[in-house]
Protein backbone atom coordinates (compact mmCIF):
# COMPACT_ATOMS: atom_id res chain seq x y z
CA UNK A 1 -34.25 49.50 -21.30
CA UNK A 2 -37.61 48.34 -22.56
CA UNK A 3 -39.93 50.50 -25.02
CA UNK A 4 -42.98 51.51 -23.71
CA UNK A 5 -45.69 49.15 -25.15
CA UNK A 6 -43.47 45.96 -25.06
CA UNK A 7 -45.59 43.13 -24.11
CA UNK A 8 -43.16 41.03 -21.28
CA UNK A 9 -43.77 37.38 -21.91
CA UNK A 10 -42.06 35.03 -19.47
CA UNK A 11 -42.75 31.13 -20.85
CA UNK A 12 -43.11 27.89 -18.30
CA UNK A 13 -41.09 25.48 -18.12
CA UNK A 14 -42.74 22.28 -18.95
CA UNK A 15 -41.57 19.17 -20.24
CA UNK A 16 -42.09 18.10 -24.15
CA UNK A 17 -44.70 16.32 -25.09
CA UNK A 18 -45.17 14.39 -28.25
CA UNK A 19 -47.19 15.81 -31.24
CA UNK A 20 -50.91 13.85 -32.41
CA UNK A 21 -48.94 11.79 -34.89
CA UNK A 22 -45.89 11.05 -32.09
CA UNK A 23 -46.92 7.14 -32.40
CA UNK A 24 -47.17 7.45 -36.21
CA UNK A 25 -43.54 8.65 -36.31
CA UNK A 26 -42.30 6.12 -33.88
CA UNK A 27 -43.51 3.61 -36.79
CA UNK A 28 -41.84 5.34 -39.43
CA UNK A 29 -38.48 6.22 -37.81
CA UNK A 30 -35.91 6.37 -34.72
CA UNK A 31 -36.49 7.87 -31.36
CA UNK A 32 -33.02 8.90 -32.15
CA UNK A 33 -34.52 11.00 -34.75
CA UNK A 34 -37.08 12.75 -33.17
CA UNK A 35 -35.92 16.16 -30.79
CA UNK A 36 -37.69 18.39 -28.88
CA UNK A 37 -38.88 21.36 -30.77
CA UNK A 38 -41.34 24.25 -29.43
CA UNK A 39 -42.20 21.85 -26.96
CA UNK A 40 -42.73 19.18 -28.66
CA UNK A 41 -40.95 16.15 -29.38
CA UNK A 42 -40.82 15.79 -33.55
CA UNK A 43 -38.90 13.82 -35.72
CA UNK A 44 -35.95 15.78 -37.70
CA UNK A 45 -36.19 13.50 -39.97
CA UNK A 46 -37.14 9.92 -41.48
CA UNK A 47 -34.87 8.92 -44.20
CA UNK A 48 -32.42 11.82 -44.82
CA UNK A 49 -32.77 15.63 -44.94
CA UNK A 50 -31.65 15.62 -48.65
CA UNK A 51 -33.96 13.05 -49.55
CA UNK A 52 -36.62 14.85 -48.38
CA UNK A 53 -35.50 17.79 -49.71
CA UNK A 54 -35.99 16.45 -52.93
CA UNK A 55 -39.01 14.53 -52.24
CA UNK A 56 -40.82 17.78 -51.70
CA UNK A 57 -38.94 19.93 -54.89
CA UNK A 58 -39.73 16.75 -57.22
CA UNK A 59 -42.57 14.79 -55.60
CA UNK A 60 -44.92 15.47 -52.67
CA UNK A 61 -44.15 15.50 -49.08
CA UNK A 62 -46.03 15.06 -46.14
CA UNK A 63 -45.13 17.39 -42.63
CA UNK A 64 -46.95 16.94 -39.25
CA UNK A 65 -47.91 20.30 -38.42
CA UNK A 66 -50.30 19.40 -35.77
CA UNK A 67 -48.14 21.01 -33.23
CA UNK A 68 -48.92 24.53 -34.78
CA UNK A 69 -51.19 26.19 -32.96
CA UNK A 70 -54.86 26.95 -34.29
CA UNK A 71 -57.20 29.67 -32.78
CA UNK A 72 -60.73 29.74 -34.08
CA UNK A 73 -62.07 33.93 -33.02
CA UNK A 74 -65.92 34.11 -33.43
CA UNK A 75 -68.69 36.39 -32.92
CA UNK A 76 -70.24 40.07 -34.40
CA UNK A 77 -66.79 41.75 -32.96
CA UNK A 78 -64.51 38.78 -34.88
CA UNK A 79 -63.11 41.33 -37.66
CA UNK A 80 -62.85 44.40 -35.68
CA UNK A 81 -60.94 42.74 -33.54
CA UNK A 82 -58.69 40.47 -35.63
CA UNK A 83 -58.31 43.86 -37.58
CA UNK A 84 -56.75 45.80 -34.55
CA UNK A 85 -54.25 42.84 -33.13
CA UNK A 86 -52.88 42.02 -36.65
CA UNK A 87 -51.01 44.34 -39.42
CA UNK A 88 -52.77 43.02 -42.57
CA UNK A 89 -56.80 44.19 -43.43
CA UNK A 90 -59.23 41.05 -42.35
CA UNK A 91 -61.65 43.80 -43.62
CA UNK A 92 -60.38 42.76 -47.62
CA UNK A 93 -60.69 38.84 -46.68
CA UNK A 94 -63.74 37.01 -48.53
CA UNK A 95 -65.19 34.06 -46.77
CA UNK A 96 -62.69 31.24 -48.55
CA UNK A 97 -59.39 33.18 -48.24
CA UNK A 98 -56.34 33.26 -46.26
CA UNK A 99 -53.79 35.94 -45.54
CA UNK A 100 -50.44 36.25 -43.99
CA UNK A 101 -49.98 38.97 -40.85
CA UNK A 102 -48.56 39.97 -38.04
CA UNK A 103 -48.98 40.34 -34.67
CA UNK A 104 -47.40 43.51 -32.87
CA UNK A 105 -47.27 45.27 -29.04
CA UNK A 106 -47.69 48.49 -28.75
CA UNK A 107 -44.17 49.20 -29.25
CA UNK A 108 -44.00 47.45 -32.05
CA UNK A 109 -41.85 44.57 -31.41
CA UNK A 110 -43.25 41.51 -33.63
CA UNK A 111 -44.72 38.72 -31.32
CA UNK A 112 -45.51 35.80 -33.72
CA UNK A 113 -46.26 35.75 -38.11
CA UNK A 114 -49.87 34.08 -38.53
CA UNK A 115 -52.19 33.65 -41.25
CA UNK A 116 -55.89 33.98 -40.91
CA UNK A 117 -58.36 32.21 -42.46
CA UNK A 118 -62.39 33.58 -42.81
CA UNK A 119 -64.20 30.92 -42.59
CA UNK A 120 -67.77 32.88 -42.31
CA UNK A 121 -68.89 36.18 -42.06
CA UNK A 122 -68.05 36.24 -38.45
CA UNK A 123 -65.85 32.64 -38.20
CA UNK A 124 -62.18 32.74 -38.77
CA UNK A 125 -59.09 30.54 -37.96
CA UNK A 126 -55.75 32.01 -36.96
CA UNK A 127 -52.67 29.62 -37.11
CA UNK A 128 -49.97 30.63 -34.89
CA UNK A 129 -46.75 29.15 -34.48
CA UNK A 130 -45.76 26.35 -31.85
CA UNK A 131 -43.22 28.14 -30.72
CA UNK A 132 -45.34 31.29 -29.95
CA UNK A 133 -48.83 30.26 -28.74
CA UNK A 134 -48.13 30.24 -25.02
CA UNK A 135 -47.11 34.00 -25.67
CA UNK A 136 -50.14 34.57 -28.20
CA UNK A 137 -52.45 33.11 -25.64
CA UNK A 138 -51.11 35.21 -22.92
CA UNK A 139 -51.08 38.54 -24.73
CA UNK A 140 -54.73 37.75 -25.94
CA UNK A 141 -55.32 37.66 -22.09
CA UNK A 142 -53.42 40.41 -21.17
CA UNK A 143 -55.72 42.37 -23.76
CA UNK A 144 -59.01 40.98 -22.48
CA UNK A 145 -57.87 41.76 -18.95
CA UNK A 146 -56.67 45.47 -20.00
CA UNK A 147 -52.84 45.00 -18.99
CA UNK A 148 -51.27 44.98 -22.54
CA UNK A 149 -50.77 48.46 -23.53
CA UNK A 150 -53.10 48.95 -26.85
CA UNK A 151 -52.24 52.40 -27.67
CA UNK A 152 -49.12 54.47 -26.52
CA UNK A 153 -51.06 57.78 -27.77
CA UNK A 154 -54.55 57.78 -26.48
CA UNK A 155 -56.80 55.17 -24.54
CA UNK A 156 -57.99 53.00 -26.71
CA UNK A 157 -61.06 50.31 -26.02
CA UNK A 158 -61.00 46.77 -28.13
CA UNK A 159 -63.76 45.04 -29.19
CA UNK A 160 -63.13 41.45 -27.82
CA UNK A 161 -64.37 38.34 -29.66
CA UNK A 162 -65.24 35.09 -29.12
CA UNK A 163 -62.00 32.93 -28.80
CA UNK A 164 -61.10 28.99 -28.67
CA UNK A 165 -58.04 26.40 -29.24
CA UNK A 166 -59.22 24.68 -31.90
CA UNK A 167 -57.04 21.71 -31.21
CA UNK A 168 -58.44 20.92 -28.01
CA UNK A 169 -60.76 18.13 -28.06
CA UNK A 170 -62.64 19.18 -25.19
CA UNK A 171 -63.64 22.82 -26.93
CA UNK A 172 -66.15 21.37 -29.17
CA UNK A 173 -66.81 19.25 -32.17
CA UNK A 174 -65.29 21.05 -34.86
CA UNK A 175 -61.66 20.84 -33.70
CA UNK A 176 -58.68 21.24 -36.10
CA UNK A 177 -54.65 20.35 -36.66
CA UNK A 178 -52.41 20.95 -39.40
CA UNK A 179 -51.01 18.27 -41.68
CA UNK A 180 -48.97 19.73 -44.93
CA UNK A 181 -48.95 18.49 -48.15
CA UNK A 182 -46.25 19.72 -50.26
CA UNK A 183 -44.88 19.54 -53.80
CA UNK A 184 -45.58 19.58 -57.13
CA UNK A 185 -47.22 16.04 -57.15
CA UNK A 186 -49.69 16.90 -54.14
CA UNK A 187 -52.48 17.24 -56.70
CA UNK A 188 -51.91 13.59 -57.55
CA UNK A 189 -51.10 12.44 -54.34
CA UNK A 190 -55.25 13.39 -53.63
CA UNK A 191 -56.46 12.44 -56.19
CA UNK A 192 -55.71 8.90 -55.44
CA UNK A 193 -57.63 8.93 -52.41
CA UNK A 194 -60.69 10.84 -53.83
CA UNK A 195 -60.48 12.24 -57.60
CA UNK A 196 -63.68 14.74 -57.17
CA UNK A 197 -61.55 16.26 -54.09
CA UNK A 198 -58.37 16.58 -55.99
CA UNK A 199 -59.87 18.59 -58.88
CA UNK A 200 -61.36 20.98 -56.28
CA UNK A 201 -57.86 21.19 -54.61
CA UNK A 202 -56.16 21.66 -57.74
CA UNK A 203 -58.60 25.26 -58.86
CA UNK A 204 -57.24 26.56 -55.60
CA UNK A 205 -55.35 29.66 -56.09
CA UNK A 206 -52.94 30.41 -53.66
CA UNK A 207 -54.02 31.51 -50.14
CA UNK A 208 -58.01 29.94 -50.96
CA UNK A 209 -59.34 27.23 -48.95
CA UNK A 210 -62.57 25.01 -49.12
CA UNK A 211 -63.95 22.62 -47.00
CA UNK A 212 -65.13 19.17 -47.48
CA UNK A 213 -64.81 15.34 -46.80
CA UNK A 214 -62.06 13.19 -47.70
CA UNK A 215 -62.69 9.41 -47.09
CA UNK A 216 -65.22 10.62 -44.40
CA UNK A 217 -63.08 12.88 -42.70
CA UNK A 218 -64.08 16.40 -42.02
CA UNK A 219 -61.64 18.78 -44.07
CA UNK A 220 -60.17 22.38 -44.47
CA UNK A 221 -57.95 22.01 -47.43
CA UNK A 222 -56.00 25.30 -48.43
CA UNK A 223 -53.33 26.35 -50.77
CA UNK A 224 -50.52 26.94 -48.62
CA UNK A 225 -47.30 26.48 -47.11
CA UNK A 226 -43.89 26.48 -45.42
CA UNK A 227 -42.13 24.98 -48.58
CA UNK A 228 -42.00 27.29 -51.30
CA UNK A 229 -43.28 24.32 -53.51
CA UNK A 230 -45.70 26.33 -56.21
CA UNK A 231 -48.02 23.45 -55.41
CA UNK A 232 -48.86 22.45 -51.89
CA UNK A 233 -51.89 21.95 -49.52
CA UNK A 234 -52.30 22.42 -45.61
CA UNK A 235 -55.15 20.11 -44.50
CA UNK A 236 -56.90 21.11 -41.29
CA UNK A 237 -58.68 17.66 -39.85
CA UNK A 238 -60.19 16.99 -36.44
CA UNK A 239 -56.85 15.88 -33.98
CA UNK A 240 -58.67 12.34 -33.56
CA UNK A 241 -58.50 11.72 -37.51
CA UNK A 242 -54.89 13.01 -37.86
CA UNK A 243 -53.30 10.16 -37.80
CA UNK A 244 -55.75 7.93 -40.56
CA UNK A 245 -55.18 11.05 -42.87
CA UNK A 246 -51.52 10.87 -42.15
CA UNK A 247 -50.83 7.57 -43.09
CA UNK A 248 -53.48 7.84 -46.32
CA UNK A 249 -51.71 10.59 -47.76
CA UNK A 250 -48.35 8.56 -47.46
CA UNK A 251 -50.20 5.06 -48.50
CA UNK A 252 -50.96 7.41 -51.82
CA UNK A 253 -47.36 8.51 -52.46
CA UNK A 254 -46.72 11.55 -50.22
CA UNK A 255 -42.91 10.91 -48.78
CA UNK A 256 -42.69 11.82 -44.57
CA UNK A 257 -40.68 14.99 -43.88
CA UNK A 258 -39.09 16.15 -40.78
CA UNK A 259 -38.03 18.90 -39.42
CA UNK A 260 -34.90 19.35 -40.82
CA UNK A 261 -36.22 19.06 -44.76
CA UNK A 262 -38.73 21.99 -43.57
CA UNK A 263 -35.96 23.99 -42.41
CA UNK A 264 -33.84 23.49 -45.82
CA UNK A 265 -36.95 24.05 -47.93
CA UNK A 266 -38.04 27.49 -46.15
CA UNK A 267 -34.49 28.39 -46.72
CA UNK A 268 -33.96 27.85 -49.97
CA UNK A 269 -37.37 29.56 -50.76
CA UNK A 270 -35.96 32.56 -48.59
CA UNK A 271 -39.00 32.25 -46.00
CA UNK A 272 -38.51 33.67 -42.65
CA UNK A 273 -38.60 31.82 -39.40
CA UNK A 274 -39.51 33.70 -36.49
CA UNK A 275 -36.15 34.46 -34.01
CA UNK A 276 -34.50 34.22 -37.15
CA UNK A 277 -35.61 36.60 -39.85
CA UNK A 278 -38.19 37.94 -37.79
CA UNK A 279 -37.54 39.67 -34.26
CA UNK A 280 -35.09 37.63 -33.07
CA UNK A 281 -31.21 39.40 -31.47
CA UNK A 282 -31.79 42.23 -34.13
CA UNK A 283 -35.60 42.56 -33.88
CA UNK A 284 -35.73 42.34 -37.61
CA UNK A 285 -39.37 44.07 -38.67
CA UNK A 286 -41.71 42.71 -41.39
CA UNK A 287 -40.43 45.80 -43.68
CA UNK A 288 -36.75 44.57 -43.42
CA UNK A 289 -37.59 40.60 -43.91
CA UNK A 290 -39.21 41.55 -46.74
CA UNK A 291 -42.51 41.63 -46.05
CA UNK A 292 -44.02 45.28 -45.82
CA UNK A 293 -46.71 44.33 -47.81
CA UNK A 294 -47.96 42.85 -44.97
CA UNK A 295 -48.40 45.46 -43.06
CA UNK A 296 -51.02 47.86 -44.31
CA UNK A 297 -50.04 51.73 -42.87
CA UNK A 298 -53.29 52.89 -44.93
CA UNK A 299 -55.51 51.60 -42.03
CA UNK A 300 -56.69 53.54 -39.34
CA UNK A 301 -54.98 51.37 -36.50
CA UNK A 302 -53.47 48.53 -35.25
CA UNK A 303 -51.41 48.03 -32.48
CA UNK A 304 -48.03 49.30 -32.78
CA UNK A 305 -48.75 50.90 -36.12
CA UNK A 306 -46.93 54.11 -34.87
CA UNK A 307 -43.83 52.68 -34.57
CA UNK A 308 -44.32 50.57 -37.92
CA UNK A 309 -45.05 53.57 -40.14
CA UNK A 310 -41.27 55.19 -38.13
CA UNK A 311 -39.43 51.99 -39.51
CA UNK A 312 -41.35 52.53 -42.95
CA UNK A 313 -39.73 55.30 -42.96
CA UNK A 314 -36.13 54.44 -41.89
CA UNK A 315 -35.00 51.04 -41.47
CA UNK A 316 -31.51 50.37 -43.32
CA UNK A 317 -31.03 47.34 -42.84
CA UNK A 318 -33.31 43.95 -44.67
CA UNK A 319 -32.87 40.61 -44.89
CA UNK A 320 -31.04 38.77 -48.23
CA UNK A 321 -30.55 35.67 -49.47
CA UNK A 322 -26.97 34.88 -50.90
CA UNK A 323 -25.67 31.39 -52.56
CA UNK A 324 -22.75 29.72 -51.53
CA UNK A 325 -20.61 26.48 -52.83
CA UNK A 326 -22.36 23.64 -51.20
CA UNK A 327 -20.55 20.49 -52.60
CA UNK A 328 -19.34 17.63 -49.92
CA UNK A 329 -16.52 18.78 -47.43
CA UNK A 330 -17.26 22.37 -47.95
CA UNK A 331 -17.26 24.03 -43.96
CA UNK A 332 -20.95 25.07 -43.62
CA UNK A 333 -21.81 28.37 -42.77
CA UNK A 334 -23.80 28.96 -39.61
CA UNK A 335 -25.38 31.96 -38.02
CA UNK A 336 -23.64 35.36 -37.16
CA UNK A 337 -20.90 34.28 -39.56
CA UNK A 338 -20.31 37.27 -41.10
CA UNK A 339 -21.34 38.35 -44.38
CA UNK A 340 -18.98 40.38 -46.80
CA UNK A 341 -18.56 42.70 -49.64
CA UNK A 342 -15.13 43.52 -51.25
CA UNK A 343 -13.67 42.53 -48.08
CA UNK A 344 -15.99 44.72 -45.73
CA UNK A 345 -18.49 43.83 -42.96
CA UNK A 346 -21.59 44.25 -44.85
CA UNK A 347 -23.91 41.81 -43.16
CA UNK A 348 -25.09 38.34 -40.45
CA UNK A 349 -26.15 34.96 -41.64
CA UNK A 350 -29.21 34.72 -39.84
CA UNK A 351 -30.32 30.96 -41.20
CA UNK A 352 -28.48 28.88 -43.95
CA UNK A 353 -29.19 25.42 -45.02
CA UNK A 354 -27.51 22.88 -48.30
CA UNK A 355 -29.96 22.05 -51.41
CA UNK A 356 -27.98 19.64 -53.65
CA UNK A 357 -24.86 21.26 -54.41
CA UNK A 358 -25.64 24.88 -52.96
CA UNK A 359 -25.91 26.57 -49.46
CA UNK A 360 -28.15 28.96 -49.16
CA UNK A 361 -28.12 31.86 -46.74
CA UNK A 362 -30.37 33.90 -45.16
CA UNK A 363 -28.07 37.11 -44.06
CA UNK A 364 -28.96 40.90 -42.79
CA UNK A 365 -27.15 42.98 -44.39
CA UNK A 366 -26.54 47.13 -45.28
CA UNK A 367 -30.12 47.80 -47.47
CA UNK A 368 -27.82 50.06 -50.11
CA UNK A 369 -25.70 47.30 -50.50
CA UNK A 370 -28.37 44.21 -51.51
CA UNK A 371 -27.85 44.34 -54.97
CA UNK A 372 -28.30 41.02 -56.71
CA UNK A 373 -25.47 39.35 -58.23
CA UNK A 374 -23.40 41.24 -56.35
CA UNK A 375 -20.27 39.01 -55.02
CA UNK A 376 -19.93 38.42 -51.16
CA UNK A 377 -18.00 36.10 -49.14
CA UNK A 378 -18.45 34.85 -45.69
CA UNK A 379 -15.91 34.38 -42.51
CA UNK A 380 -16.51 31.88 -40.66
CA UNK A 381 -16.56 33.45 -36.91
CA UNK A 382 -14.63 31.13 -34.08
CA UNK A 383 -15.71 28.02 -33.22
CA UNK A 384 -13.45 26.72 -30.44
CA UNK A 385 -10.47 28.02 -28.33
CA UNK A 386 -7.86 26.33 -31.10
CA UNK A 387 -9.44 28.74 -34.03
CA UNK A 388 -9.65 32.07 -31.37
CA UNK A 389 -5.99 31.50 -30.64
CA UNK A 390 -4.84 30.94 -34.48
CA UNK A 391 -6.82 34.68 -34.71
CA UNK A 392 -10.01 33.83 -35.52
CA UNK A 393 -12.53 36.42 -34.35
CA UNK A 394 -15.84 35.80 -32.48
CA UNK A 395 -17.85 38.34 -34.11
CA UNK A 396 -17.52 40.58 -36.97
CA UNK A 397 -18.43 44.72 -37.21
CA UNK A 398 -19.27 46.35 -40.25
CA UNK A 399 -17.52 47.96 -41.86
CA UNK A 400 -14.19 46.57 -40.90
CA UNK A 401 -11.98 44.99 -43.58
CA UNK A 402 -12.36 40.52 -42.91
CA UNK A 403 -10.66 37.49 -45.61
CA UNK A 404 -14.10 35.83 -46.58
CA UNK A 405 -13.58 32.02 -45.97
CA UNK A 406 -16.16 31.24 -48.73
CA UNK A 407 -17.55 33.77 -51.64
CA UNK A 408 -20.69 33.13 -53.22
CA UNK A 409 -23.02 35.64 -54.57
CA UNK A 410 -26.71 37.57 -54.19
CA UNK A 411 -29.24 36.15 -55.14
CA UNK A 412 -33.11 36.86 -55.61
CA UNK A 413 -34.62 38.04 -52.44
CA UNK A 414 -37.09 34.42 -52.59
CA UNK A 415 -36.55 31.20 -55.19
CA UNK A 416 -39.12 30.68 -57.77
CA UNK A 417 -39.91 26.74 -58.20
């Protein structure tokens, strides 16, 4: 049975369609190696997922983002509103900063992680993920047309702002998608193409942006990313000069990344992917991914701020990140594998992923229990008929007493590079 307040989202069906840089990536690599993805068709990878693993951890890398959606909300009502849709306070942004939220219903089920950028007094940019903008974009409606519950306690009016996709081409001149630049030579990777740029890039502090020209091209360059890499840049450029910044940035040095490297990378950085670490089977709240901070009770609303100051309160249960032996013809982990302490059920591998001679695992787990260093081990749940009949179980409850196929140990909650 639903909670009251949960916003029902029921996606189309449509059929993929390639990303901006889709004929960029067809120059660059194998159909073979491009899957559909949020709708999209995007390459998993170009040269190896370890390669550009590395490329990212050692060099610079360069990720098409363009497929992430970007919402530009405008007008005298733009904070007010922003402030009551998202958990974070757009009151504390200065024009030039960026900070990470969330989106909740009423019930307070997360529906997408976003950051927002203030562009002006009254002029931000939210960037939503692919995988969630046909939902975002519905529940925005819902809210303009009054069906989306705002407030289970009392009626509750919104001040609506001005709202556009800033990707489309046809909403106006200033139009935007997302191309990353990470890794610790990113900085360098710029300043090839334009020194004076660089140097700006480089004062950034993390979650700042600034906006300029590179080579001509209109530019939002901020410090951020999907990486962990203590360096790295998201440039914002109109969709029809995507693809000349693309292939600048790699004529300068950056190294293409797929899909797959951005999956290791957030791993290993212990960064949460939405289904994953966030919502997902166990509708896993900012406070138990980690991320409370995010969420600021101290304001006087936001949707679904009732039931976030209850799990505050009493969630037992957060997400972990444990290290595993990684070297060649070591069995993988893989999600819902079960996660173990002396022997007990303790915890789920939600995500996991190999960096050089590790895996890394993503895992909810018993809160009491996350202490790091702590030993663990891992049994591998049943993956065909031949392993259920040797005894191999499907799923794992915790508490009960399992022989880990793999130990490893905690580690820090998210990898300092």
């Amino acid at each position: 049975m639903r909670a009251a307040g949960t916003f029902i989202f029921e996606a189309k069906m449509k059929l993929p369609a390639g990303s901006v840089l889709y004929d960029e990536h067809l120059k660059l690599t194998n159909k073979s190696h491009i899957a559909e993805f949020a709708g999209y068709l995007m390459p998993l990878w170009f040269s190896s997922i370890s390669a550009e693993h590395s490329a990212v951890r050692q060099q610079a890398g360069i990720f098409d983002c363009t497929h992430m959606g970007i919402l530009e909300t405008s007008g005298k009502n733009a904070e007010a509103f922003l402030n009551a849709i998202t958990t974070n306070d757009v009151a504390a942004l200065q024009v030039g900063s960026a900070q990470y939220s969330y989106i909740l219903d009423a019930a307070g089920n997360v529906l997408d992680d976003i950051i927002i950028y203030r562009r002006g007094n009254n002029k931000f940019i939210v960037v939503v993920n692919a995988a969630n903008e046909p939902k975002f974009n519905a529940y925005l409606d819902a809210l303009l047309a009054g069906q989306a519950i705002v407030d289970l306690s009392k009626p509750r009016q919104l001040e609506f702002a001005k709202t556009r996709d800033m990707r489309d081409i046809n909403s106006g001149s200033d139009c935007r998608v997302d191309i990353a630049l990470q890794g610790p030579e990113s900085v360098e990777v710029l300043g090839k193409i334009d020194r004076a740029v660089s140097k700006q890039a480089e004062s950034l502090k993390s979650f700042t942006f600034f906006e300029t020209k590179l080579v001509g091209i209109d530019c939002i360059i901020s410090r951020t990313g999907y990486t962990g890499a203590k360096i790295g840049f998201e440039i914002f450029v109109h969709p029809e000069s995507a693809a000349k910044m693309w292939n600048l940035l790699i004529e300068a040095g950056a190294v293409p990344c797929g899909l797959g490297a951005r999956d290791s990378l957030r791993v290993e950085a212990g960064l949460p992917l939405y289904g994953h670490e966030l919502d997902g089977p166990f509708n896993i709240s900012p406070f138990e991914a980690g991320y409370g901070w995010a969420v600021k009770l101290t304001k006087e609303f936001f949707i679904g701020k009732a039931t976030a100051e209850k799990t505050a309160k009493s969630y037992d249960m957060k997400v972990a990140r444990i290290e595993l032996p990684g070297e060649k013809g070591i069995r993988p982990v893989r999600q819902n594998d079960g996660m173990l302490i002396n022997g007990i059920g303790t915890g789920f591998v939600l995500s996991s992923a190999t960096a050089g001679n590790r895996q890394i695992a993503l895992v909810y787990a018993i809160k009491e229990k996350i202490v790091e260093g702590t030993p663990v081990g891992v049994y591998y749940l049943a993956r065909s008929e031949s392993q259920k009949k040797m005894g191999k179980k499907e799923n794992i409850d915790l508490g009960e007493k399992y022989d880990a196929d793999i130990n490893g140990k905690i580690v820090s909650r998210f990898e300092k590079f």
